[in-house]
Protein backbone atom coordinates (compact mmCIF):
# COMPACT_ATOMS: atom_id res chain seq x y z
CA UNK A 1 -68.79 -1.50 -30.65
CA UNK A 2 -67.31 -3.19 -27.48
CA UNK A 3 -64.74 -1.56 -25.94
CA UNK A 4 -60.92 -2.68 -24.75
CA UNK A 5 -61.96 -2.79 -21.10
CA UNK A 6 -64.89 -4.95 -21.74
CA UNK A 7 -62.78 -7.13 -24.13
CA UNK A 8 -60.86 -7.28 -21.02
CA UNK A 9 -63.64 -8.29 -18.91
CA UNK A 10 -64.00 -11.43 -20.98
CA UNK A 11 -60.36 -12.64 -21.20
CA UNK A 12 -60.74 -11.98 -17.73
CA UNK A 13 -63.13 -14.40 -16.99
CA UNK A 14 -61.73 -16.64 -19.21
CA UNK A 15 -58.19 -17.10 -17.33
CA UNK A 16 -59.88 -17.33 -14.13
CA UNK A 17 -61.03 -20.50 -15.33
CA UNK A 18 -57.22 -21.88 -15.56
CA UNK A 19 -56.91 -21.01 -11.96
CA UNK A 20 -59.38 -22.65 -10.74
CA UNK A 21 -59.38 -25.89 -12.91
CA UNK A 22 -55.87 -25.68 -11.15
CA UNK A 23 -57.07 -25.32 -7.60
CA UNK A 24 -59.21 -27.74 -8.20
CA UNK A 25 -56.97 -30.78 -6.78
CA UNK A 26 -55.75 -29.04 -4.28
CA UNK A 27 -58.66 -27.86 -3.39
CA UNK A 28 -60.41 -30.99 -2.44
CA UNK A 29 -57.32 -33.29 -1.65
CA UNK A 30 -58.34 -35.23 1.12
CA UNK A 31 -61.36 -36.56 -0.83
CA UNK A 32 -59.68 -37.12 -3.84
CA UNK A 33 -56.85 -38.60 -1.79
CA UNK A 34 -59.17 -40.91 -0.43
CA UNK A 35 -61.39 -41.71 -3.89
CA UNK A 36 -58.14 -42.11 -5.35
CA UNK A 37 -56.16 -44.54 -2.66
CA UNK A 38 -53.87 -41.81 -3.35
CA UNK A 39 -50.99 -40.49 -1.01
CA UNK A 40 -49.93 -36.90 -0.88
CA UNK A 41 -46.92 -36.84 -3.01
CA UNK A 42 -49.66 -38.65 -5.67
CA UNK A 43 -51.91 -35.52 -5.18
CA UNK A 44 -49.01 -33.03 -5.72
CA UNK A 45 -47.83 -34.76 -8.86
CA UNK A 46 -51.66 -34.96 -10.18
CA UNK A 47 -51.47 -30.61 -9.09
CA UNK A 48 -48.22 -30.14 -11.12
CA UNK A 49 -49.17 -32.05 -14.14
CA UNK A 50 -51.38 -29.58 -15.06
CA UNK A 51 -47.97 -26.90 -15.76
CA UNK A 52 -45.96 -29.78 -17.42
CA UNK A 53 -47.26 -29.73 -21.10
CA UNK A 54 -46.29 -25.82 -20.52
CA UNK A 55 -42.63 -25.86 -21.70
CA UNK A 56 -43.18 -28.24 -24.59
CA UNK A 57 -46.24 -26.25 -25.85
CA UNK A 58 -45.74 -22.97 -25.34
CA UNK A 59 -43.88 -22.15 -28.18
CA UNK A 60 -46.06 -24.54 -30.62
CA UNK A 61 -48.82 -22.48 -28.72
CA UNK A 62 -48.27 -19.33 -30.31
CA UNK A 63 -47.40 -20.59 -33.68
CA UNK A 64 -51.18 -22.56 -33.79
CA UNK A 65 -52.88 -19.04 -33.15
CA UNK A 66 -50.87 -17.31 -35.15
CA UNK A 67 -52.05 -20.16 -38.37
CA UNK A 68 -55.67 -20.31 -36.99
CA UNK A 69 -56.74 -17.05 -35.07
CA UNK A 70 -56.52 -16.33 -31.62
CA UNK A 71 -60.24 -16.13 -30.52
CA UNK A 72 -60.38 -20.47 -32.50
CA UNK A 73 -57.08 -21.74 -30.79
CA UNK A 74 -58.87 -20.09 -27.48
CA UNK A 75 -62.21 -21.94 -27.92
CA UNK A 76 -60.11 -24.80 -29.04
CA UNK A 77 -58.15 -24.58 -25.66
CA UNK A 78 -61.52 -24.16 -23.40
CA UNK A 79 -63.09 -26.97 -25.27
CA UNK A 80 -59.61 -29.11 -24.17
CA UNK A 81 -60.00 -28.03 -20.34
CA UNK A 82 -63.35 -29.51 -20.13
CA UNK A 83 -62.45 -32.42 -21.90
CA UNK A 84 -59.91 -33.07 -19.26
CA UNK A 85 -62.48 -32.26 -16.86
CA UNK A 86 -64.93 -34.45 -18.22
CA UNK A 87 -62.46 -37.12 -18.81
CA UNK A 88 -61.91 -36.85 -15.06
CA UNK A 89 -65.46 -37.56 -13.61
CA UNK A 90 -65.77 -40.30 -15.56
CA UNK A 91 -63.34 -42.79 -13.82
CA UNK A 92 -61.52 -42.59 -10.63
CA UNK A 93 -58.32 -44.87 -12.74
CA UNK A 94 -54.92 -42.94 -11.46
CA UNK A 95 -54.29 -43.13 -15.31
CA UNK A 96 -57.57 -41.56 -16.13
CA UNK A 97 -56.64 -38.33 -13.79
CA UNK A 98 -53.73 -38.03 -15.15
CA UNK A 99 -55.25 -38.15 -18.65
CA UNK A 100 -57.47 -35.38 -18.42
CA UNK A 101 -55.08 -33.47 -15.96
CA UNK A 102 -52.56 -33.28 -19.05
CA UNK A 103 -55.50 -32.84 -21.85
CA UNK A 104 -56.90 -29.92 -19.69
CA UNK A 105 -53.30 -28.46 -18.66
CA UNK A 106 -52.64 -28.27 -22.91
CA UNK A 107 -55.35 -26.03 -22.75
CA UNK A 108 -54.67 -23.99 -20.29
CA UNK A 109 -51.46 -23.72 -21.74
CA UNK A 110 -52.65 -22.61 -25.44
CA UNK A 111 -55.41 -19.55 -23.02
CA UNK A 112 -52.67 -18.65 -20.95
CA UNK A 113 -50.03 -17.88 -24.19
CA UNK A 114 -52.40 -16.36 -26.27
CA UNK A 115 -54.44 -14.38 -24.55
CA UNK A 116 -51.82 -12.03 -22.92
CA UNK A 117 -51.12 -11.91 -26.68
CA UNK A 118 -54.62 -10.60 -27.38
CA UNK A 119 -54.59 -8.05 -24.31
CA UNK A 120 -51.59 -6.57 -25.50
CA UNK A 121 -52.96 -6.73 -28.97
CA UNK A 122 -55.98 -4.05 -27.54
CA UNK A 123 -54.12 -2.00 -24.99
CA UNK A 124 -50.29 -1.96 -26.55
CA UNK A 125 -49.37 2.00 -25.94
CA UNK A 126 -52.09 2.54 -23.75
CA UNK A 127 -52.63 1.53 -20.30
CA UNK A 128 -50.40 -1.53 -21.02
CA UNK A 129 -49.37 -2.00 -17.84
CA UNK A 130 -52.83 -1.33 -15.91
CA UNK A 131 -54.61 -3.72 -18.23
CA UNK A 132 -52.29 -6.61 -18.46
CA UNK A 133 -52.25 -6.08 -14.32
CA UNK A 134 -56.13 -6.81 -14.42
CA UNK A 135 -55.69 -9.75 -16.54
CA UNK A 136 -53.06 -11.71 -14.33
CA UNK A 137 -55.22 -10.78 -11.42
CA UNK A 138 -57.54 -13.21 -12.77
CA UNK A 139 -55.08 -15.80 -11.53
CA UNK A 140 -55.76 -15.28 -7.35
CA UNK A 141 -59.29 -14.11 -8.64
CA UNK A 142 -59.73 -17.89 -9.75
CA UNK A 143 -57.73 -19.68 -6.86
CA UNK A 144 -59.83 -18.18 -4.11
CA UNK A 145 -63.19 -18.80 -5.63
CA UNK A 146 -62.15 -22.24 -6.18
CA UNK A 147 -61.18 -21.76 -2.21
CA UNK A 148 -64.07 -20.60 -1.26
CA UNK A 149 -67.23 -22.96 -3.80
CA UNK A 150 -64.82 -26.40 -4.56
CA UNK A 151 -64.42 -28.06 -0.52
CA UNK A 152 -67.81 -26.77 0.33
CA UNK A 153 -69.40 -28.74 -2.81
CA UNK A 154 -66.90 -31.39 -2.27
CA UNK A 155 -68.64 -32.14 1.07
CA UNK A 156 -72.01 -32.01 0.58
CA UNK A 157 -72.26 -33.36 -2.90
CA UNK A 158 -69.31 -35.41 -3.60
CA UNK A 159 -66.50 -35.04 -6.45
CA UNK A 160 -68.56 -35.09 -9.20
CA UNK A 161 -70.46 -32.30 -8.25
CA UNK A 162 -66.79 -30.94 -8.16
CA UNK A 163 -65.81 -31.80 -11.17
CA UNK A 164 -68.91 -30.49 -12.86
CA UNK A 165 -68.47 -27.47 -11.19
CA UNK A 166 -65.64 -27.08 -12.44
CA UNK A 167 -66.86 -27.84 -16.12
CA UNK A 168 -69.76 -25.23 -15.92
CA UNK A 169 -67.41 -22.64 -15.21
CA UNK A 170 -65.30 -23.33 -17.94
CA UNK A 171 -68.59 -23.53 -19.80
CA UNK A 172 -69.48 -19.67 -18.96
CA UNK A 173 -65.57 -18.64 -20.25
CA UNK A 174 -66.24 -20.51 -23.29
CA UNK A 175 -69.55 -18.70 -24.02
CA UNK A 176 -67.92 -15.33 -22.58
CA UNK A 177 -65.21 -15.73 -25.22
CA UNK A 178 -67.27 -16.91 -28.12
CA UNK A 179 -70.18 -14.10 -27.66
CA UNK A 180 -67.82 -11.37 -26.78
CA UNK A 181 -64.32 -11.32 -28.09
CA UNK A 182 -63.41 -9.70 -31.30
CA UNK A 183 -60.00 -8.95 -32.49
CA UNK A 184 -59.07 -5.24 -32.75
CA UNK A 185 -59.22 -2.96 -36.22
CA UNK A 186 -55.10 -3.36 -36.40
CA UNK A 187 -55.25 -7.00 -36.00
CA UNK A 188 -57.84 -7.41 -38.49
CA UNK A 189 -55.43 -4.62 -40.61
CA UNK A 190 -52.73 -6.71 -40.27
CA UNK A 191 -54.05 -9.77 -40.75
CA UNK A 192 -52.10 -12.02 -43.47
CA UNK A 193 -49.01 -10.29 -42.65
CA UNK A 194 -45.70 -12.49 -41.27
CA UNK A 195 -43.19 -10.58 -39.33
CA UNK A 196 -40.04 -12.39 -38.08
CA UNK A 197 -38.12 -12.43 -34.84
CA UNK A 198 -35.02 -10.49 -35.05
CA UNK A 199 -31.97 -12.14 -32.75
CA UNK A 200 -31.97 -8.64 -30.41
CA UNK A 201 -36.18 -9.42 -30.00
CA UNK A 202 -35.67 -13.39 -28.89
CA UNK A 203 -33.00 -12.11 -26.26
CA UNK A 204 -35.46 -9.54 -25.13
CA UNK A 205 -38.39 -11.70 -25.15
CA UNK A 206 -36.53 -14.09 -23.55
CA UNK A 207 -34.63 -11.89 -20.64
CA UNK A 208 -38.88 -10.86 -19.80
CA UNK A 209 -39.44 -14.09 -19.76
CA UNK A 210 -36.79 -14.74 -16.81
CA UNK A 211 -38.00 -11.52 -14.86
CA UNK A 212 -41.39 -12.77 -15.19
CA UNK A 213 -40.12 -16.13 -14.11
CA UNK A 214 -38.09 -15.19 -11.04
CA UNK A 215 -40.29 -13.03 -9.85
CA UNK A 216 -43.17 -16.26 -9.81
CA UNK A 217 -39.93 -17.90 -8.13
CA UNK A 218 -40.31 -15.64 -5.52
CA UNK A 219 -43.90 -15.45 -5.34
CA UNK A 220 -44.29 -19.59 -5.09
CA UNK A 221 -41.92 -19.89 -2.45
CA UNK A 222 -43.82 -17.56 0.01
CA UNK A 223 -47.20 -19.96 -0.47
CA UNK A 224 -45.27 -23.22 -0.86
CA UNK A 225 -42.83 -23.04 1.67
CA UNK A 226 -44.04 -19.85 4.00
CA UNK A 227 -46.54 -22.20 5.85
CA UNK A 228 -43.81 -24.86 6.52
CA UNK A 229 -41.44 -22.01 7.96
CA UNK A 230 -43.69 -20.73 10.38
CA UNK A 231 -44.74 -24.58 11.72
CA UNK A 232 -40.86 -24.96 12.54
CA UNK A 233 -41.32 -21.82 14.58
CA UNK A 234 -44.20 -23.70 16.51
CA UNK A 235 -47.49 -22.21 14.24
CA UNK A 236 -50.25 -24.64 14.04
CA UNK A 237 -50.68 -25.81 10.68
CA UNK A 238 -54.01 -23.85 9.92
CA UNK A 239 -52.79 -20.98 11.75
CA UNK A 240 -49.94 -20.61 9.43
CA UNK A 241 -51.64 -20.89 6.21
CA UNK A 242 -54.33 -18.81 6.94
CA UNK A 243 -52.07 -16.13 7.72
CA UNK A 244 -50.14 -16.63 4.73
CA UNK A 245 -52.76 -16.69 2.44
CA UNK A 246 -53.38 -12.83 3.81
CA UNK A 247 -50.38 -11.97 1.23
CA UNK A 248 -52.43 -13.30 -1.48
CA UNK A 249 -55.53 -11.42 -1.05
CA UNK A 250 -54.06 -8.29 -0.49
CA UNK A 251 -51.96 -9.06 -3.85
CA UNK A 252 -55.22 -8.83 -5.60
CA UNK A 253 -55.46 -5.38 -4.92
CA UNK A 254 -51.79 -4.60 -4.85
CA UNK A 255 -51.32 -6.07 -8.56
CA UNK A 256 -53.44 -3.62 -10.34
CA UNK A 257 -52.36 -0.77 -8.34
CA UNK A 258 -48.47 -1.29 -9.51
CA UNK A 259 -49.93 -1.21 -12.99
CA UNK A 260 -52.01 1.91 -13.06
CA UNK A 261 -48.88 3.52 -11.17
CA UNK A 262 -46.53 2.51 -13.86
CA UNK A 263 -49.12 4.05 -16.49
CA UNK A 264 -50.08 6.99 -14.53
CA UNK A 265 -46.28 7.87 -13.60
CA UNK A 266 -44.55 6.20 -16.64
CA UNK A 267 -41.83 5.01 -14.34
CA UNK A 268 -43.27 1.28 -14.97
CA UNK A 269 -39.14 0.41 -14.36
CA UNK A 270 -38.62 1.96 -11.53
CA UNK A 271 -41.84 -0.09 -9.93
CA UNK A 272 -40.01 -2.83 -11.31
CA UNK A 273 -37.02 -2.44 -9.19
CA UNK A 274 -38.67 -0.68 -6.31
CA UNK A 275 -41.16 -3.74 -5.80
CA UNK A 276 -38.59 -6.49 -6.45
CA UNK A 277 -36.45 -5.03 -3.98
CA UNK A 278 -39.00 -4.44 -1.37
CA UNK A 279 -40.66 -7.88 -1.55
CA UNK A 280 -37.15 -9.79 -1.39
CA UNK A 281 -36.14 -7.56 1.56
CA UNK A 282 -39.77 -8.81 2.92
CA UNK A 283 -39.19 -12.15 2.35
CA UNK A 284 -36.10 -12.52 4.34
CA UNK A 285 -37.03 -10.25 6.99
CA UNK A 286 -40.11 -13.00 7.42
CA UNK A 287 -37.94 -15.98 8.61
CA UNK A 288 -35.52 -14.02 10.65
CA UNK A 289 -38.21 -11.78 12.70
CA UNK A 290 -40.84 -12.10 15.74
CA UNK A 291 -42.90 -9.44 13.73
CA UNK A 292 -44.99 -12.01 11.30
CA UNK A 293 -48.06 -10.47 10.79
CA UNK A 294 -46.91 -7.31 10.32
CA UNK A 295 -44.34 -8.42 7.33
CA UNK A 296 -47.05 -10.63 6.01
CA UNK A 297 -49.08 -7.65 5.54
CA UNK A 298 -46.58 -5.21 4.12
CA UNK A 299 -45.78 -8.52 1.61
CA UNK A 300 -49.10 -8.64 0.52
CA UNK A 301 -49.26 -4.82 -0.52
CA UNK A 302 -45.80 -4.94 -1.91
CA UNK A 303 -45.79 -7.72 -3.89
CA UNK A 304 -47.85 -7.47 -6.56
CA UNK A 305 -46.74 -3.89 -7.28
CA UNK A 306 -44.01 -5.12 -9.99
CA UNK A 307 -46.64 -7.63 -11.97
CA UNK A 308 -47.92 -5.23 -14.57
CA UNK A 309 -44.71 -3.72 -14.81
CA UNK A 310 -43.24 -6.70 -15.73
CA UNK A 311 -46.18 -7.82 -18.33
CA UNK A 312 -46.12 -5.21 -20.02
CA UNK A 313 -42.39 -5.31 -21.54
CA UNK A 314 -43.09 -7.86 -23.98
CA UNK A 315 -45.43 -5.48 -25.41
CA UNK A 316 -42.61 -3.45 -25.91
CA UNK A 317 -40.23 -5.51 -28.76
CA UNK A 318 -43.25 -7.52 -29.98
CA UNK A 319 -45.49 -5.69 -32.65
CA UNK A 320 -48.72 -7.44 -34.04
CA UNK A 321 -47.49 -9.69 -36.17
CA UNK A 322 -44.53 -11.07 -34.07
CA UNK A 323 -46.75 -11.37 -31.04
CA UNK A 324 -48.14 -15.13 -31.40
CA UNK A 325 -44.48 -16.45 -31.44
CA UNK A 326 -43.35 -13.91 -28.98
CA UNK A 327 -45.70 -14.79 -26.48
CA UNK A 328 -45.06 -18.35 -26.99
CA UNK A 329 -41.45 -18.20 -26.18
CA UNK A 330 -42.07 -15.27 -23.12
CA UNK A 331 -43.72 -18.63 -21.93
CA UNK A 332 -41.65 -21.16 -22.87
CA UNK A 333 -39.16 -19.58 -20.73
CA UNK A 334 -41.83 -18.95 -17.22
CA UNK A 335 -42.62 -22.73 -17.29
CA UNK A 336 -39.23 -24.53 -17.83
CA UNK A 337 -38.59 -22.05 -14.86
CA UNK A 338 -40.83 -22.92 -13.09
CA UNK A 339 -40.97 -26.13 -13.03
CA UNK A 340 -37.46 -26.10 -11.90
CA UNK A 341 -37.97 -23.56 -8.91
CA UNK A 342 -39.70 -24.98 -6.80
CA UNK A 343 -38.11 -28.51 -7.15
CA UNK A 344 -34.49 -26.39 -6.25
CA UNK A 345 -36.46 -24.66 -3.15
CA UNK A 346 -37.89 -28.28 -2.04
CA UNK A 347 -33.74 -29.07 -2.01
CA UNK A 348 -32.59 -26.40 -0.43
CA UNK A 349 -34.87 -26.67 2.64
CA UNK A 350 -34.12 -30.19 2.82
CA UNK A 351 -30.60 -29.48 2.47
CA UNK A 352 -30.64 -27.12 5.29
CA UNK A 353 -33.16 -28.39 7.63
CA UNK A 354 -35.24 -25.73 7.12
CA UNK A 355 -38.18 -24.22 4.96
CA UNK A 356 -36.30 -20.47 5.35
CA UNK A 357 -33.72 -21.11 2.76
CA UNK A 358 -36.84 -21.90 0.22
CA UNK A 359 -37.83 -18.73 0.92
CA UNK A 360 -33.97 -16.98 1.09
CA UNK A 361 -33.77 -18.62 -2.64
CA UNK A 362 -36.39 -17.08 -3.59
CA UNK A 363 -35.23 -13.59 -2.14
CA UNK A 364 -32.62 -14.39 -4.16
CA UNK A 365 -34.62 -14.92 -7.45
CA UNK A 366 -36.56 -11.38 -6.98
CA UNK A 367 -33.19 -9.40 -6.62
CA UNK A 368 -31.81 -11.00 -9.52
CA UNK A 369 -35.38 -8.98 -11.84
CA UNK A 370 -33.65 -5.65 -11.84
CA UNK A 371 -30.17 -7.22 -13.01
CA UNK A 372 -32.17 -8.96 -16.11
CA UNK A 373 -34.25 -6.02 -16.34
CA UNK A 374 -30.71 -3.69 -17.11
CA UNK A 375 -30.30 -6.82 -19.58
CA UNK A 376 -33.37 -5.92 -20.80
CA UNK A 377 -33.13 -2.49 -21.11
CA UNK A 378 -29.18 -3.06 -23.36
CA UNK A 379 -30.77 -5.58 -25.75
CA UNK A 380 -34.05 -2.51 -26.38
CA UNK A 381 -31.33 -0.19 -27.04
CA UNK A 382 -29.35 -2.04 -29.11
CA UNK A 383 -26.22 -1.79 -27.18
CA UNK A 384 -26.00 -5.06 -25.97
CA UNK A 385 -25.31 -7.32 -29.31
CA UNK A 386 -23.18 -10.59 -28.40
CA UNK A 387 -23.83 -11.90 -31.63
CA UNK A 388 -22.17 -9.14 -33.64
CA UNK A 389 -19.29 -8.36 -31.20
CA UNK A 390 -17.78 -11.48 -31.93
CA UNK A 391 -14.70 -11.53 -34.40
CA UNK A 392 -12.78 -14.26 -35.43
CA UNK A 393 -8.95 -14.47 -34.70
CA UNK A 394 -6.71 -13.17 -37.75
């Protein structure tokens, strides 16, 4: 019998292809820029589309693997990304790329919902927080391998090869998930069953849905805008992103640690806080001091403490037969949200004249995680009920 951690293993594997079918663009941009006849701003939209089908699917996302199964509407979803992918290589047509960047972002949609689902489906009251901290680490996992494999192949071999690439590796998560992946004894128990969302569960789902949100906020704006920042303080471009991108690979290890903390201490909350705090602190001190490096380091351990934390409170209001739908609006809410946040950072630094207030809105956004998290905590306990409070005049 396999066991949760190497059920983990797979989905694993499986998410890191999202990430780096995302990269993917990025990745190679001044070839594809130049295949394409394509400026910049063209590039970022073709990037972005792959988020938009996010906050019109989401929801619909859940409810499909909740009729068909999780492990089908995941094969289903692999077998869209590499359509996309496919559909990609085979003409360089701006309409074509934007074809299969929307068929392959609809899958990684319907992954992305469903299989935080199925991790808290095997670890939900044990090592919750740890586990569902491995998983999203699958996200930088997949970014810097596309980093590291995508411009290298792009170069020698051309954007096909790219592209292909690309496909084969969602090839290996769709024969990871398919040979691998079985649904646990109490999903299989309570199979058939159809629970219902009570009104205090959607405002819970949906207030971990905006602390999972604002805290990406934050996140984006140190990797979007971070670079830009330090340029205006006379950084050569590659200077400043390679120093930036020290904050992401030290959130690889920083993420799991904040979730075996919050299981080992059970004080998952006060990591929460603690982290939110911290990085937000961070992420002002960063624009206002001479002391880069030694902020961008103390960033990249700090910040991905919270992550698991955060994760893991869906788990908390959503039992197994609520979780398809619950996960699909926990989602809903992260990409209407973020799809707006960076477009309001983008304003604000234009605004001002500078890349800093980006990065002071997104300061903003991680100190606003404990307030919804003491949201959070009222609607759990059942004190906090709007809906009922309300009397009509006599």
């Amino acid at each position: 019998m396999r066991s949760r951690w190497t059920i983990l293993a797979a989905l694993f594997v499986a998410r890191a292809t999202i990430a780096f079918q995302f990269q993917s663009v990025a990745a190679v941009a001044p070839q594809l820029s130049q295949s394409l006849s394509a400026s910049l701003a063209d590039i970022g939209v073709l990037i972005g589309l792959y988020f938009a089908p996010g906050t019109a699917l989401a929801l619909p996302g859940g409810a499909i693997g909740r009729r068909y199964g999780d492990k089908v509407t995941v094969l289903a979803g692999l077998l869209m990304m590499l359509a996309g992918e496919l559909l990609m290589t085979t003409s360089t047509s701006w309409s074509v790329q934007i074809a299969g960047r929307l068929t392959a972002g609809i899958g990684g949609v319907l992954l992305n919902v469903l299989m935080t689902k199925m991790v808290a489906d095997w670890f939900a009251g044990r090592e919750i927080a740890t586990a569902m901290a491995i998983f999203i680490n699958s996200w930088p996992a997949g970014i810097a391998l596309s980093l590291m494999l995508l411009p290298a192949i792009g170069t020698e071999l051309g954007l096909h090869a790219v592209n292909l690439a690309v496909a084969g590796l969602i090839l290996i998560g769709l024969g990871v998930i398919a040979l691998v992946y079985r649904a646990p004894d109490t999903a299989v128990a309570a199979d058939g069953e159809r629970g219902s969302l009570t009104a205090d569960t959607i405002c819970a789902v949906i207030a971990a849905g905006l602390i999972w949100c604002l805290y990406n906020i934050g996140f984006a704006m140190i990797f979007s805008f971070g670079p830009s920042m330090l340029v205006e303080q006379g950084w050569s471009g590659a200077a400043a992103g390679s120093t930036v991108s020290i904050v992401l690979w030290l959130a690889a290890l920083s993420v799991p640690l904040g979730g075996f903390l919050a299981d080992r201490t059970r004080r998952g909350e006060a990591i929460l806080v603690t982290g939110c705090i911290a990085f937000a602190v961070l992420t002002l001190l960063l624009s206002r001091s001479g002391m880069v490096l030694p902020i961008i380091v103390a960033l990249g351990i700090l910040c991905g403490l919270p992550a698991g934390p955060i994760m893991s409170l869906p788990a908390r209001v959503l039992d197994q037969t609520m979780r398809p739908i619950g996960m699909g609006l926990f989602y809903t809410v992260f990409y209407a949200g973020m799809l707006a946040g960076p477009a309001i950072g983008g304003k604000l630094s234009t605004s001002f004249g500078s890349a800093s207030a980006a990065l002071d809105f997104g300061a903003a956004a991680l100190l606003a995680c404990p307030v919804v998290l003491w949201l959070f905590r009222r609607i759990v306990a059942g004190r906090y009920r709007p809906a009922r409070s309300v009397r009509a005049p006599t």
